[in-house]
ModelCIF file with pLDDT and N, C-alpha, C, O atoms, coordinates in Angstrom:
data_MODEL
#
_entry.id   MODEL 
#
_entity.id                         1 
_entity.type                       polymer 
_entity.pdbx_number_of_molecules   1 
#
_entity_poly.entity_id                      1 
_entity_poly.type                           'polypeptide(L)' 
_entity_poly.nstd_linkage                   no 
_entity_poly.nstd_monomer                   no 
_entity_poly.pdbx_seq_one_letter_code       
;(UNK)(UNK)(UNK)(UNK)(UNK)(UNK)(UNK)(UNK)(UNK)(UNK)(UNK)(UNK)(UNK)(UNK)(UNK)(UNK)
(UNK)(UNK)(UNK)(UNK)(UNK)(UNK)(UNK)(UNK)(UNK)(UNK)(UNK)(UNK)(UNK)(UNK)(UNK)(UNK)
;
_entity_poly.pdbx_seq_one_letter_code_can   XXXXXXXXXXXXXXXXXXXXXXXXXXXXXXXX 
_entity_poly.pdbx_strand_id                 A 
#
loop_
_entity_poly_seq.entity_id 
_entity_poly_seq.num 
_entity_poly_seq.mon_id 
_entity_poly_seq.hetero 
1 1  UNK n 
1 2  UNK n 
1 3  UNK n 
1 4  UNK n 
1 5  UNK n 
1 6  UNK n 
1 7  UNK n 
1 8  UNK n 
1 9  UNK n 
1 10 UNK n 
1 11 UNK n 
1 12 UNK n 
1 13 UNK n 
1 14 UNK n 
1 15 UNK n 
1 16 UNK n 
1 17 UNK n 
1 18 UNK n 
1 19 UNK n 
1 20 UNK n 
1 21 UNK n 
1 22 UNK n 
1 23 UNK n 
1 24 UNK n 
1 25 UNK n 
1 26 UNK n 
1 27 UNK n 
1 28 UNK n 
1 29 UNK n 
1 30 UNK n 
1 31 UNK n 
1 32 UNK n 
#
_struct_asym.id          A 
_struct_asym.entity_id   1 
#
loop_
_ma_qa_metric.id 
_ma_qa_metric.mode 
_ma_qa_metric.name 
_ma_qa_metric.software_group_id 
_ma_qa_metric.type 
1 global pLDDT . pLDDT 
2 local  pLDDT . pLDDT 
#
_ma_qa_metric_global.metric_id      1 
_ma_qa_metric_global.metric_value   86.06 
_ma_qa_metric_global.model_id       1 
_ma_qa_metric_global.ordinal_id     1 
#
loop_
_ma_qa_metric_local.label_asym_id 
_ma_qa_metric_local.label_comp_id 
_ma_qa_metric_local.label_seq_id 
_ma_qa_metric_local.metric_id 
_ma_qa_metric_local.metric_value 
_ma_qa_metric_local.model_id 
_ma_qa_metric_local.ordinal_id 
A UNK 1  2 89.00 1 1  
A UNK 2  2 91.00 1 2  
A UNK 3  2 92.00 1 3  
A UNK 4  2 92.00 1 4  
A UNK 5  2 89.00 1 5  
A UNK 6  2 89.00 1 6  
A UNK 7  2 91.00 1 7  
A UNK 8  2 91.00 1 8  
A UNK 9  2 91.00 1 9  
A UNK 10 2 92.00 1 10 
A UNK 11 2 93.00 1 11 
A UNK 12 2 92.00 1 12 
A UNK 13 2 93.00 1 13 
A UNK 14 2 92.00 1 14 
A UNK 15 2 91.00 1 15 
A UNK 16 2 90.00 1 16 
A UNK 17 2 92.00 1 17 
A UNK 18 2 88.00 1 18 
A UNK 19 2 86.00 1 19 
A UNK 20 2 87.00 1 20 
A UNK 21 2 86.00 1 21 
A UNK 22 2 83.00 1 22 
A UNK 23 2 81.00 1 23 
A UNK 24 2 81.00 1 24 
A UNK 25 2 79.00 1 25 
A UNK 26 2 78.00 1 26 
A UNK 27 2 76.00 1 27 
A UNK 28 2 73.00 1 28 
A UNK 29 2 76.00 1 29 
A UNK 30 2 75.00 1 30 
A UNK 31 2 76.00 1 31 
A UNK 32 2 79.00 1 32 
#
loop_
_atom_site.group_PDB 
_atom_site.id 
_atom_site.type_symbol 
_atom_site.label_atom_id 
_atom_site.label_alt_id 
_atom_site.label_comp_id 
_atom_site.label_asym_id 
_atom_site.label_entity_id 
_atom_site.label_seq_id 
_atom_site.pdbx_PDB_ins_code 
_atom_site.Cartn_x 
_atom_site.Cartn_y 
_atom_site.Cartn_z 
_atom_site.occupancy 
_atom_site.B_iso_or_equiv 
_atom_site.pdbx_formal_charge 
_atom_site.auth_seq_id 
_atom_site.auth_comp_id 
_atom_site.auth_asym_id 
_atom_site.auth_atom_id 
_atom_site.pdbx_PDB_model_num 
ATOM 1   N N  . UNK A 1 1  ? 0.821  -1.212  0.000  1.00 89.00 ? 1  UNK A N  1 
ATOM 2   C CA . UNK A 1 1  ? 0.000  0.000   0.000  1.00 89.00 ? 1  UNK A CA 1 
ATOM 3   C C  . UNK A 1 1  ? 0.856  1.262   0.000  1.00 89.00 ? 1  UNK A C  1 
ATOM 4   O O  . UNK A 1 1  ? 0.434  2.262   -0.582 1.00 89.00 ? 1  UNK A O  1 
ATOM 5   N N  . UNK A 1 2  ? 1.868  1.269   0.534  1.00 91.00 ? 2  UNK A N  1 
ATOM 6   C CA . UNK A 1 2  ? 2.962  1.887   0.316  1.00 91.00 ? 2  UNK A CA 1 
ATOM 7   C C  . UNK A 1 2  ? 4.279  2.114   -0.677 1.00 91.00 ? 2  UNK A C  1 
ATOM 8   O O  . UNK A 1 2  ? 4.859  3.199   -0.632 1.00 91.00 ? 2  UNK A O  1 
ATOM 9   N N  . UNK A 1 3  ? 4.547  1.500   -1.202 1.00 92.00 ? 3  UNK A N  1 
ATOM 10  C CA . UNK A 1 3  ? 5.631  0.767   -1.873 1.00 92.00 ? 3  UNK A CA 1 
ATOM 11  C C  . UNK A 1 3  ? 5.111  0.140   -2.911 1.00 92.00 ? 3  UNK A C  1 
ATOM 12  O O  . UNK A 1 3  ? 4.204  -0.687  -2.808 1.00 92.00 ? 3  UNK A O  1 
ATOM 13  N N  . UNK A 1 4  ? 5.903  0.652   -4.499 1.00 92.00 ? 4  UNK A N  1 
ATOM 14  C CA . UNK A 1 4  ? 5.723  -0.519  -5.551 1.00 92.00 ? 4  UNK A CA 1 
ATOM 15  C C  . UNK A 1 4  ? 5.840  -1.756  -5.663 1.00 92.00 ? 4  UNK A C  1 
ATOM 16  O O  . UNK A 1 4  ? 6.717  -2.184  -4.913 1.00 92.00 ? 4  UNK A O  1 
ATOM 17  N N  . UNK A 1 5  ? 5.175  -2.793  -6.476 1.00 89.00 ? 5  UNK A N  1 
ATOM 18  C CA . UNK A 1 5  ? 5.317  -4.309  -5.899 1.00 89.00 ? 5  UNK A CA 1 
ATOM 19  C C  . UNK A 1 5  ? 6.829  -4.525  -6.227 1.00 89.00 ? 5  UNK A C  1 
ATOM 20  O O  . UNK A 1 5  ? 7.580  -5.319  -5.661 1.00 89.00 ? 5  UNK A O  1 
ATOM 21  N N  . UNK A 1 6  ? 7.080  -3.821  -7.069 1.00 89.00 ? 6  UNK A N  1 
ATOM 22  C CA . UNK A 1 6  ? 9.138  -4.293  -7.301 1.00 89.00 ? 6  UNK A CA 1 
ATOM 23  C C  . UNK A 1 6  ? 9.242  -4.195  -6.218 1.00 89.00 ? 6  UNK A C  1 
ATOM 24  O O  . UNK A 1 6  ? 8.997  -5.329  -5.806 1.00 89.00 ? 6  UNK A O  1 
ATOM 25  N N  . UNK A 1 7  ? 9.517  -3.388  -5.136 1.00 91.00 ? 7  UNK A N  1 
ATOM 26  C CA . UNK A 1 7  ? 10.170 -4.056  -4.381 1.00 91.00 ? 7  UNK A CA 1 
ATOM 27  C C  . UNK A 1 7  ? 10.162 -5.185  -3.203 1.00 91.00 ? 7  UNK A C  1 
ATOM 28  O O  . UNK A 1 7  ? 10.906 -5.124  -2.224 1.00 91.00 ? 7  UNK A O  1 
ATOM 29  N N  . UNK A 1 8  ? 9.045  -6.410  -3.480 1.00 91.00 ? 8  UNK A N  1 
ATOM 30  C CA . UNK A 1 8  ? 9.021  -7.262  -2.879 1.00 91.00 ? 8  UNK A CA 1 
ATOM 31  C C  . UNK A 1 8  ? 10.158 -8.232  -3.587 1.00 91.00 ? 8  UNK A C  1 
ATOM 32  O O  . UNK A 1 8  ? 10.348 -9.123  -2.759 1.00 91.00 ? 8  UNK A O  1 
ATOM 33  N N  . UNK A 1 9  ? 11.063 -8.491  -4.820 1.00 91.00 ? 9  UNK A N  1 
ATOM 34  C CA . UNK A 1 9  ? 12.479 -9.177  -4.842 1.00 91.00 ? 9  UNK A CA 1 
ATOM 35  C C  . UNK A 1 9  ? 13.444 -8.673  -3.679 1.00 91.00 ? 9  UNK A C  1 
ATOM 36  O O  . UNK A 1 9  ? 14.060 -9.432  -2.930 1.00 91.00 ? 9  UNK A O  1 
ATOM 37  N N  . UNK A 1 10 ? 13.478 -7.558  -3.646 1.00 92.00 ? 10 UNK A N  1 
ATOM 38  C CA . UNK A 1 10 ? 14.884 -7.636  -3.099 1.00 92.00 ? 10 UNK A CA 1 
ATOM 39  C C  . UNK A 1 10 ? 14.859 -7.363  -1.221 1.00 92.00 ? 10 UNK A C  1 
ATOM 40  O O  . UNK A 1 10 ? 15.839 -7.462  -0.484 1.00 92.00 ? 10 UNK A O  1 
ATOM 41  N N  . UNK A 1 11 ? 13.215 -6.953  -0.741 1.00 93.00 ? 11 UNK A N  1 
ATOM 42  C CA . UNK A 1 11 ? 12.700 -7.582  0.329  1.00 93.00 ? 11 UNK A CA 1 
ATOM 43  C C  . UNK A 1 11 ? 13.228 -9.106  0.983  1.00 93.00 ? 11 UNK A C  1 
ATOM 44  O O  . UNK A 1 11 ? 13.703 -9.371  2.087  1.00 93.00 ? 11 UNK A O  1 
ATOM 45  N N  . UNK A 1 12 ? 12.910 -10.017 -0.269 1.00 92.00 ? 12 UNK A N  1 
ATOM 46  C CA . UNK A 1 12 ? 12.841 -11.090 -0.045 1.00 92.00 ? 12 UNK A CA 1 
ATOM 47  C C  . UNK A 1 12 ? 14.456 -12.073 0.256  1.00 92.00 ? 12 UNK A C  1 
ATOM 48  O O  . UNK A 1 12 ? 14.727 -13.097 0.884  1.00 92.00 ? 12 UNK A O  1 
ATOM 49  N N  . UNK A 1 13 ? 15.353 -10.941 -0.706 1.00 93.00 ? 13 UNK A N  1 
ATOM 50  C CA . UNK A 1 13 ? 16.850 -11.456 -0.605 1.00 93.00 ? 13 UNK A CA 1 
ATOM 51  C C  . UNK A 1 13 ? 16.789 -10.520 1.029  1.00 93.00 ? 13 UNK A C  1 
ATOM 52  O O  . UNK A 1 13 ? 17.438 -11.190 1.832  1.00 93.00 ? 13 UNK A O  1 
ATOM 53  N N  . UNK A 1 14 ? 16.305 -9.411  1.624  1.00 92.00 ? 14 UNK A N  1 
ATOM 54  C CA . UNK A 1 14 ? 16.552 -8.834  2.808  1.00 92.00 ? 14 UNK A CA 1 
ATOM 55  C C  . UNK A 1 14 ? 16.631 -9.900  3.635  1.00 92.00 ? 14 UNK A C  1 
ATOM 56  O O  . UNK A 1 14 ? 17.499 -10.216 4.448  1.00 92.00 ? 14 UNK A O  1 
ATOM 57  N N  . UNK A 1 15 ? 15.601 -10.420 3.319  1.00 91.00 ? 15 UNK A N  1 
ATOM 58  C CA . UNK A 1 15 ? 14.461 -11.811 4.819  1.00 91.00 ? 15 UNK A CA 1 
ATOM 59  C C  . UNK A 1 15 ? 15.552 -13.105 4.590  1.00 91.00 ? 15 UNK A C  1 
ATOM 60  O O  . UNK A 1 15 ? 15.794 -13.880 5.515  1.00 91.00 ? 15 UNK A O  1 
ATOM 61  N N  . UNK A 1 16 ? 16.066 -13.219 3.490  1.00 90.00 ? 16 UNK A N  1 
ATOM 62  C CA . UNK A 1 16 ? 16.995 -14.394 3.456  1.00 90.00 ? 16 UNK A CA 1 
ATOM 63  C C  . UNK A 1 16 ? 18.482 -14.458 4.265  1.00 90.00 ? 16 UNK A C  1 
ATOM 64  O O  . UNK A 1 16 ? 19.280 -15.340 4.584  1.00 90.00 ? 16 UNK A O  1 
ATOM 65  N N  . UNK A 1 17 ? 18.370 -12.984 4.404  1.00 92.00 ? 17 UNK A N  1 
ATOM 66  C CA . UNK A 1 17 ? 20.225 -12.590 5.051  1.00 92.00 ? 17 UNK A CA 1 
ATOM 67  C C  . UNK A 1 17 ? 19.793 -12.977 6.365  1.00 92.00 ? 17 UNK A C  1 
ATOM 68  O O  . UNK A 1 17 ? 20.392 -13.902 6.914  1.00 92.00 ? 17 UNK A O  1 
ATOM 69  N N  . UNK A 1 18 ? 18.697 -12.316 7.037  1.00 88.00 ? 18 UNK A N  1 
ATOM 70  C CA . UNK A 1 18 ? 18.130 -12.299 8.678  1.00 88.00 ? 18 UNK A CA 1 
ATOM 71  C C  . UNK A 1 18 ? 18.411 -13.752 8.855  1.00 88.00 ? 18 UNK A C  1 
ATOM 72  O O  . UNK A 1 18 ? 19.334 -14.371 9.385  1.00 88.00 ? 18 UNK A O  1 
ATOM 73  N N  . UNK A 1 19 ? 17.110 -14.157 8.124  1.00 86.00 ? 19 UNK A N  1 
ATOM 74  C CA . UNK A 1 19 ? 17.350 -15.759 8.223  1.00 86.00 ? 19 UNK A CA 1 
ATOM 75  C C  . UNK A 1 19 ? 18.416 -16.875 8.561  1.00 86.00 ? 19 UNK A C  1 
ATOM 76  O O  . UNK A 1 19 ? 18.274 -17.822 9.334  1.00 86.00 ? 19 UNK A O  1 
ATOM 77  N N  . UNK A 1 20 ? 19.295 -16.608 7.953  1.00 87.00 ? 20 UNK A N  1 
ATOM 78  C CA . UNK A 1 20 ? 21.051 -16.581 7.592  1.00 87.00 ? 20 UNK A CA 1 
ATOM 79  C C  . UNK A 1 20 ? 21.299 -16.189 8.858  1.00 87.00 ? 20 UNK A C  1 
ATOM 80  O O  . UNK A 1 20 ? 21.200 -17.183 9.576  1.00 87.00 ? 20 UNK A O  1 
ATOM 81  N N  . UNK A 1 21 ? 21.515 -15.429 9.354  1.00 86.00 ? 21 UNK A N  1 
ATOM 82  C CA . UNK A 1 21 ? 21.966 -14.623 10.228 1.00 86.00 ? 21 UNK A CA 1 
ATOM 83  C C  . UNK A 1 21 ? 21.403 -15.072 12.009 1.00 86.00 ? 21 UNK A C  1 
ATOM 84  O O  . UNK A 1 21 ? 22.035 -15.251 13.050 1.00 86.00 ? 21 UNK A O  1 
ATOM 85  N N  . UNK A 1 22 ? 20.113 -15.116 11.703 1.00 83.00 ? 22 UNK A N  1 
ATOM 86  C CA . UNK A 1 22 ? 18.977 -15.461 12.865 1.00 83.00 ? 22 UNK A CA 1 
ATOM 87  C C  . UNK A 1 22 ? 19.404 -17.025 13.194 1.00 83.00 ? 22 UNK A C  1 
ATOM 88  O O  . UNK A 1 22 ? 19.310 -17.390 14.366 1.00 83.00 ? 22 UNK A O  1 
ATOM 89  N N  . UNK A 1 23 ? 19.902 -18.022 12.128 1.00 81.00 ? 23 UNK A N  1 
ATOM 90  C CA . UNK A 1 23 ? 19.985 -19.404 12.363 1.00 81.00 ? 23 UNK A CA 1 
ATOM 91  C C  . UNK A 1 23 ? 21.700 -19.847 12.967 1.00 81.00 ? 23 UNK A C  1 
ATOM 92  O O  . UNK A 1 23 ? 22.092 -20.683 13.781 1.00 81.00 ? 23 UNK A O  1 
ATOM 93  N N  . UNK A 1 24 ? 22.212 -19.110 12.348 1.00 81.00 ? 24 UNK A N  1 
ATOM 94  C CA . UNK A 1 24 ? 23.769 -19.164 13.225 1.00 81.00 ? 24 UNK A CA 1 
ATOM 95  C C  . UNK A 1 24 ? 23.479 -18.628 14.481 1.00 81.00 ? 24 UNK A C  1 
ATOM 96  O O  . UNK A 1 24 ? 23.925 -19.366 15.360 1.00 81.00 ? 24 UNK A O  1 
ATOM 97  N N  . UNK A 1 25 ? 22.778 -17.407 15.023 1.00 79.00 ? 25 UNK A N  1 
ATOM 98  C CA . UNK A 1 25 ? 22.712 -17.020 16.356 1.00 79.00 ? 25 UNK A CA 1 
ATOM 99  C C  . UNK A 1 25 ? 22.260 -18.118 17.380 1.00 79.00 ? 25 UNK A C  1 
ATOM 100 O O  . UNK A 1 25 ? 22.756 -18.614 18.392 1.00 79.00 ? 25 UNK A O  1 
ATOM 101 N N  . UNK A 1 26 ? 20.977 -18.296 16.595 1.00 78.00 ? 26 UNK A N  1 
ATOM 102 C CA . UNK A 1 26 ? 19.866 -19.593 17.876 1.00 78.00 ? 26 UNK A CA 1 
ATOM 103 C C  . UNK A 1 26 ? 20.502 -20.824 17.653 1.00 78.00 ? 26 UNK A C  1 
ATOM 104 O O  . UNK A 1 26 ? 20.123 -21.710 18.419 1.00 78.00 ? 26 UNK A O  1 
ATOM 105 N N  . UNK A 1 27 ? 21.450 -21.178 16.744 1.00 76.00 ? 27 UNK A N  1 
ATOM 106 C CA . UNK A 1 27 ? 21.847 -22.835 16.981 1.00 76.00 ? 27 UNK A CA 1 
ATOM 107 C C  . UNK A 1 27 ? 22.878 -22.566 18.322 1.00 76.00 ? 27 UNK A C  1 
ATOM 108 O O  . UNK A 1 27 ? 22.873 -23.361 19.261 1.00 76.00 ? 27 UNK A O  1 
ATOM 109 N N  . UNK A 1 28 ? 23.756 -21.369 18.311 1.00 73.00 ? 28 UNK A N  1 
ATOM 110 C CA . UNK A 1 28 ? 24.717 -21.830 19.131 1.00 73.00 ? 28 UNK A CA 1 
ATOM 111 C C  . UNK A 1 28 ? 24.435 -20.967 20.470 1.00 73.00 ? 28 UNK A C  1 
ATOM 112 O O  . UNK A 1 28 ? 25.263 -20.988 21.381 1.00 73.00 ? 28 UNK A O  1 
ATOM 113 N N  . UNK A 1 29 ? 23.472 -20.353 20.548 1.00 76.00 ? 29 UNK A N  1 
ATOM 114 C CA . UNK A 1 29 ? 22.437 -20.176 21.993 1.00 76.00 ? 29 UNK A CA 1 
ATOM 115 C C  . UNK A 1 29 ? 21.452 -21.546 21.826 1.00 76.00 ? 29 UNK A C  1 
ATOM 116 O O  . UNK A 1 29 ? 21.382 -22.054 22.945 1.00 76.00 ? 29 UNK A O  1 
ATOM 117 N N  . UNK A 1 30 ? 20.788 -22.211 21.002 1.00 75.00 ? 30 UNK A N  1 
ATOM 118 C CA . UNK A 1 30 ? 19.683 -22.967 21.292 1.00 75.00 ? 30 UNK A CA 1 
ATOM 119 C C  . UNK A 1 30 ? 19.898 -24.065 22.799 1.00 75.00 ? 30 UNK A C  1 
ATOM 120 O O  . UNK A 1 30 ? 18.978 -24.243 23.598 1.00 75.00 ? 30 UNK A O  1 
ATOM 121 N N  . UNK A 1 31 ? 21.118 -24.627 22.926 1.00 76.00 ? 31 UNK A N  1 
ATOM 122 C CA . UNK A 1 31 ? 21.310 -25.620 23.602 1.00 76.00 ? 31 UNK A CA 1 
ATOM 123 C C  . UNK A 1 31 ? 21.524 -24.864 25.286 1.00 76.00 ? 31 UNK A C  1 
ATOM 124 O O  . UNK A 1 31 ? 21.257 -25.607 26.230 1.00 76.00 ? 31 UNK A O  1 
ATOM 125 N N  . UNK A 1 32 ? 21.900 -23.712 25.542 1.00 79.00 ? 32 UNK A N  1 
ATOM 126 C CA . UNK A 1 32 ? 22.395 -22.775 26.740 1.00 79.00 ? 32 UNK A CA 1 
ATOM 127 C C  . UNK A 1 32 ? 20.915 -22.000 27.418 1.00 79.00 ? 32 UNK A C  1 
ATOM 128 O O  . UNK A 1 32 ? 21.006 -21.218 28.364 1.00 79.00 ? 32 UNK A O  1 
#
């Protein structure tokens, strides 16, 4: 509603870095 739909690609490479990022953090807190 804000924003042209282009930019839901490179949104989506955004959400992939977090992801990336979010899964190295919680594996090596998950077990502590």
């Amino acid at each position: 509603a804000n924003f042209p739909a282009g930019v839901l690609p490179n949104m989506y490479l955004v959400n992939s870095l977090f992801l990336f990022l979010m899964s190295l953090a919680l594996i090596s807190l998950i077990d502590r």
